[in-house]
Protein backbone atom coordinates (compact mmCIF):
# COMPACT_ATOMS: atom_id res chain seq x y z
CA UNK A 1 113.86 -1.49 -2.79
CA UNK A 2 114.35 -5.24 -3.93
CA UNK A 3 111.44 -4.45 -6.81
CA UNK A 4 112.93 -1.04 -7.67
CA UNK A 5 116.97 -3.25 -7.89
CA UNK A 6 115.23 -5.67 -9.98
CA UNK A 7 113.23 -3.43 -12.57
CA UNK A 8 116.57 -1.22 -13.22
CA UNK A 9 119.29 -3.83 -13.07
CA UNK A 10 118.20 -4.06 -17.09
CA UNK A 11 120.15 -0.78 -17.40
CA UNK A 12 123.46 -2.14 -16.23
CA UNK A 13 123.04 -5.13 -18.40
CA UNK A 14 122.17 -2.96 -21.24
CA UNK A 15 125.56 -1.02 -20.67
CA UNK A 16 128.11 -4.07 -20.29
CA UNK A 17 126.32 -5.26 -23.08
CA UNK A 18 127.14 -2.43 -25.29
CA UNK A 19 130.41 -2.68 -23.62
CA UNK A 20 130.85 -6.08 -25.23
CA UNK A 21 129.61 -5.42 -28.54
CA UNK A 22 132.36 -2.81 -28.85
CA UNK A 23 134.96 -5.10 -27.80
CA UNK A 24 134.04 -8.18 -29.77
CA UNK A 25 132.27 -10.54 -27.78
CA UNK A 26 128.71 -9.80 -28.95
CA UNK A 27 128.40 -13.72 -29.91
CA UNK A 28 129.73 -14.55 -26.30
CA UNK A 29 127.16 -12.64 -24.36
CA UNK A 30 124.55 -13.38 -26.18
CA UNK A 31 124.76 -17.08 -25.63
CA UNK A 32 124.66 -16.09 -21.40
CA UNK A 33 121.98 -14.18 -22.58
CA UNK A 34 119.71 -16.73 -24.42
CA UNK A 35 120.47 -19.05 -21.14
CA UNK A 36 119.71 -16.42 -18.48
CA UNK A 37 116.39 -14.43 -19.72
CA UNK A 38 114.01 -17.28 -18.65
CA UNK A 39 114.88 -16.44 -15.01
CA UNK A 40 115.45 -12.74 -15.31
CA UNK A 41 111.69 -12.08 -15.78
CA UNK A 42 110.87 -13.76 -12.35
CA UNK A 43 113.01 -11.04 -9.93
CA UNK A 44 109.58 -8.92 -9.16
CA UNK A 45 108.02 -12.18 -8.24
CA UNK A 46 111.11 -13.02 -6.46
CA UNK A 47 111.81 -9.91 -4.37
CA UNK A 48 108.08 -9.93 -3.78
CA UNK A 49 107.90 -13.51 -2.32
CA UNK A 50 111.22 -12.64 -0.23
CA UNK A 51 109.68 -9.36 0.87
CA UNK A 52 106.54 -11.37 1.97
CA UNK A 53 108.54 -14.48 4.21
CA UNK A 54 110.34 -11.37 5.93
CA UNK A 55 106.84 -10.14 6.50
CA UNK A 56 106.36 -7.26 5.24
CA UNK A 57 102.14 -6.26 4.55
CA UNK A 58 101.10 -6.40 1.11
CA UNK A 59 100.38 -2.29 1.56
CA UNK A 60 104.21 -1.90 2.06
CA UNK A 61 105.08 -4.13 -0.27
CA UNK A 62 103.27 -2.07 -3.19
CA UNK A 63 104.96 1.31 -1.88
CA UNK A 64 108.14 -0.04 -2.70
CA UNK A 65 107.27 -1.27 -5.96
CA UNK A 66 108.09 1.48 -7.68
CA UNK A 67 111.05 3.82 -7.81
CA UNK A 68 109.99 7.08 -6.49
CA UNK A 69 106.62 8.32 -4.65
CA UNK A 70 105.35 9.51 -7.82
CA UNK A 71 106.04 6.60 -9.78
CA UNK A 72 104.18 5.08 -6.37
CA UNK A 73 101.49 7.61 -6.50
CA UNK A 74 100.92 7.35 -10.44
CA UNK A 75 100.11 3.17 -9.95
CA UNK A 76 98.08 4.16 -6.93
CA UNK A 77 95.80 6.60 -9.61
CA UNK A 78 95.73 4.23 -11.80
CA UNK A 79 94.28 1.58 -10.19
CA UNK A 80 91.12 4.30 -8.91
CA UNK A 81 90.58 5.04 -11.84
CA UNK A 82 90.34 1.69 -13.34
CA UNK A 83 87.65 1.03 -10.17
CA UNK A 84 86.04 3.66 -10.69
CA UNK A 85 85.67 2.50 -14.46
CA UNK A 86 84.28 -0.24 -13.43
CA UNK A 87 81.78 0.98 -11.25
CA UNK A 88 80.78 3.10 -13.79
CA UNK A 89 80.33 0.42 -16.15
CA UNK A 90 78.11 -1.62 -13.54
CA UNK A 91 76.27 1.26 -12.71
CA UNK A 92 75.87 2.05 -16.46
CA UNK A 93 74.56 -2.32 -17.17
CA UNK A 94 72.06 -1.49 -13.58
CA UNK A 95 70.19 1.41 -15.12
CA UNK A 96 70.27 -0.33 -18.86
CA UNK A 97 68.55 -3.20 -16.98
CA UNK A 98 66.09 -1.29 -15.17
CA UNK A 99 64.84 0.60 -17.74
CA UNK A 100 64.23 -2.29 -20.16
CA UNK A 101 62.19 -3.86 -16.84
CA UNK A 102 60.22 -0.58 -16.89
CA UNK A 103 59.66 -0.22 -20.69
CA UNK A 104 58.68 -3.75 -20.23
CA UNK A 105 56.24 -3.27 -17.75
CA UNK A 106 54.37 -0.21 -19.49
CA UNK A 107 53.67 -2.16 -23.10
CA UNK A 108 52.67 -4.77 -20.78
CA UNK A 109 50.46 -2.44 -18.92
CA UNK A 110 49.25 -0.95 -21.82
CA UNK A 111 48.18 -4.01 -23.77
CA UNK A 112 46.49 -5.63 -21.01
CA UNK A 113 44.26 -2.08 -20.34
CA UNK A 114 43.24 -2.75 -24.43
CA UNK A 115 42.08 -6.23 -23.36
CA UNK A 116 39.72 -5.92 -19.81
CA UNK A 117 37.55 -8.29 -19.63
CA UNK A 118 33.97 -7.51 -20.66
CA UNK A 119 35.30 -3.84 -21.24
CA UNK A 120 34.54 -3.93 -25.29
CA UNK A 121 37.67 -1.30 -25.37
CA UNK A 122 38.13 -3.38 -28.31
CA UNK A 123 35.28 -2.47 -30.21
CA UNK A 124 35.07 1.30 -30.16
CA UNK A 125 32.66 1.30 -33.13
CA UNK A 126 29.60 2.76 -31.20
CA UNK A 127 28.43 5.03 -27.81
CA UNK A 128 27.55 1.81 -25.75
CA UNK A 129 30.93 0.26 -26.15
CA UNK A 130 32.66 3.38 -25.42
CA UNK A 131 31.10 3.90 -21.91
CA UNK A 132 31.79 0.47 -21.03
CA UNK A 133 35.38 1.08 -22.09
CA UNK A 134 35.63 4.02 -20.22
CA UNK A 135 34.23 2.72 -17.13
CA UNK A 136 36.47 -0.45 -17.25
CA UNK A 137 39.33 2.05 -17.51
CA UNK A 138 38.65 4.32 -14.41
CA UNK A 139 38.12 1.24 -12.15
CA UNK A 140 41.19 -0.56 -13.82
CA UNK A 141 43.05 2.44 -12.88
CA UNK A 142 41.05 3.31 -9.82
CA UNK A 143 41.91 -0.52 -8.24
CA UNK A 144 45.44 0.06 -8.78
CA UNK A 145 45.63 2.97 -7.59
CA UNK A 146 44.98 1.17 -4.35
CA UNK A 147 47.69 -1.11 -5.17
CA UNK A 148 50.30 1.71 -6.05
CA UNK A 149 49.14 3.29 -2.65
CA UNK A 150 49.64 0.35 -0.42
CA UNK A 151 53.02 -0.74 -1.87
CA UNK A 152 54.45 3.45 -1.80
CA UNK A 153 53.26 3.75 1.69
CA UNK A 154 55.21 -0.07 2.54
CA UNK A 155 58.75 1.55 1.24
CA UNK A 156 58.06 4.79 3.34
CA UNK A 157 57.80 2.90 6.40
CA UNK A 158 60.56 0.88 5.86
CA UNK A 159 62.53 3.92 5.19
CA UNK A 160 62.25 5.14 1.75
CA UNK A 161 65.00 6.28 -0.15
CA UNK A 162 67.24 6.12 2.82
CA UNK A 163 67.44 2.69 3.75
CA UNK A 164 69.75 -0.21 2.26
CA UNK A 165 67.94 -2.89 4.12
CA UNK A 166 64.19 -2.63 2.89
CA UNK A 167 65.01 -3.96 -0.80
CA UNK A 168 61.79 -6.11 -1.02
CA UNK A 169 59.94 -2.92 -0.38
CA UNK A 170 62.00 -0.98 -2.98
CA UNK A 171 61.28 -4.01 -5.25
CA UNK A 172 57.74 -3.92 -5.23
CA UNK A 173 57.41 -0.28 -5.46
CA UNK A 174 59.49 0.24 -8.37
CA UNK A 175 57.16 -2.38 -10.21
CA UNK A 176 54.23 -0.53 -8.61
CA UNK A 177 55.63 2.80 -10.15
CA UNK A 178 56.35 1.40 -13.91
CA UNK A 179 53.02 -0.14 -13.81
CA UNK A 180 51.59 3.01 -12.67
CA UNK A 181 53.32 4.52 -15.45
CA UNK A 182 51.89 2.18 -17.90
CA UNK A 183 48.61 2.91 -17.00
CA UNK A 184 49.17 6.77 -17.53
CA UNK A 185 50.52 5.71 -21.42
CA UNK A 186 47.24 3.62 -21.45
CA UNK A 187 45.34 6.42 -20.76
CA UNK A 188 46.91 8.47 -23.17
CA UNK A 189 46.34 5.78 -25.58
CA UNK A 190 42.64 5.83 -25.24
CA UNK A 191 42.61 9.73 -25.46
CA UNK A 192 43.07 9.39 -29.07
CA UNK A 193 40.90 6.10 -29.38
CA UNK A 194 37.53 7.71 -29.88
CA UNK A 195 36.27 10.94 -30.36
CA UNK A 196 34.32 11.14 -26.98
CA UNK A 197 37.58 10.12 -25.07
CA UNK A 198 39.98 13.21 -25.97
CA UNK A 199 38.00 15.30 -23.32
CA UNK A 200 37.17 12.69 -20.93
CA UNK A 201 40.47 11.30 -20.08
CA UNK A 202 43.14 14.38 -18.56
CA UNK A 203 46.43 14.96 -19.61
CA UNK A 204 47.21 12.35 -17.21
CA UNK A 205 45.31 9.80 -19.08
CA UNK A 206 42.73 7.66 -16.51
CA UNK A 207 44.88 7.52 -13.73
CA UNK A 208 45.13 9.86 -11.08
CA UNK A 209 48.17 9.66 -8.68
């Protein structure tokens, strides 16, 4: 009620105003005017901080902020939808962020399966150094497999999908996934490496989930 007094007593001002201009005394109000405006645009705060050392809850203080229940019910959208624009937008920077992490991961992945050790993936000029390639590959993919296994089975137990509280678990699995993932582009890579390779590796590439 105080709020609602204070946003609408403009009106009334408005009208002896015009009132005054019609009579003549336009230069006399506005003087009262250019003393008075620097403490007319502190009633909200005022009625609020009145409202509050009568002790009134902050809840019922908003709900008679406004003049009506739809006036009431139009701030009370309003602010929803600006949370809800926000969570969007977080959401929106989360999955921006993981996917970079992932992308990362795979060209990561990828580069390192094009440098094993003593693999010769690097020299595909002749038979010899294919084979070793290819070998290199399948247990490169093969050990990690392992790896992928152990951490998939760790979040399961701890509750998969389901649970908020296993977050290391999620952690290491989503890094177990994108590397997983890299290792399937790194397979695919190699398909088109060397002529021997296109039927060797599956559409999966050299890793087998």
């Amino acid at each position: 009620m105080l709020n609602s007094f204070g946003t609408n007593t403009w009106s009334l001002l408005a009208a002896g105003y015009q009132i005054g201009v019609y009579i003549g005394m336009k230069s006399d109000l506005e003087g009262y005017l250019d003393m008075g405006y620097e403490y007319v645009c502190t009633c909200l705060v005022d009625a609020q901080g009145l409202q509050e050392s009568m002790g009134q809850s902050p809840d019922s203080i908003e709900a008679f902020s406004t003049c009506s229940e739809g006036g009431s019910n139009e701030k009370v959208a309003a602010e929803q939808a600006r949370l809800a624009k926000e969570k969007a937008k977080i959401a929106a920077a989360l999955k921006a962020t993981l996917l970079a992490a992932r992308n990362k991961t795979i060209k990561e992945t990828v580069a390192a399966m094009k440098v094993i050790k003593d693999s010769k993936c690097d020299a595909l000029s002749n038979a010899a150094n294919s084979e070793t390639c290819f070998a290199a590959i399948q247990r490169y993919s093969r050990e990690y497999g392992l790896v992928y296994t152990s951490k998939n089975y760790a979040w399961i137990m701890s509750g998969g999908a389901t649970s908020t509280k296993n977050r290391s678990q999620t952690d290491a699995r989503t890094k177990a996934v994108n590397v997983r993932d890299g290792i399937l582009a790194g397979g695919i890579f190699f398909k088109t490496a060397y002529g021997s390779f296109k039927t060797r590796f599956t559409d999966k590439g050299a890793f087998e989930p």
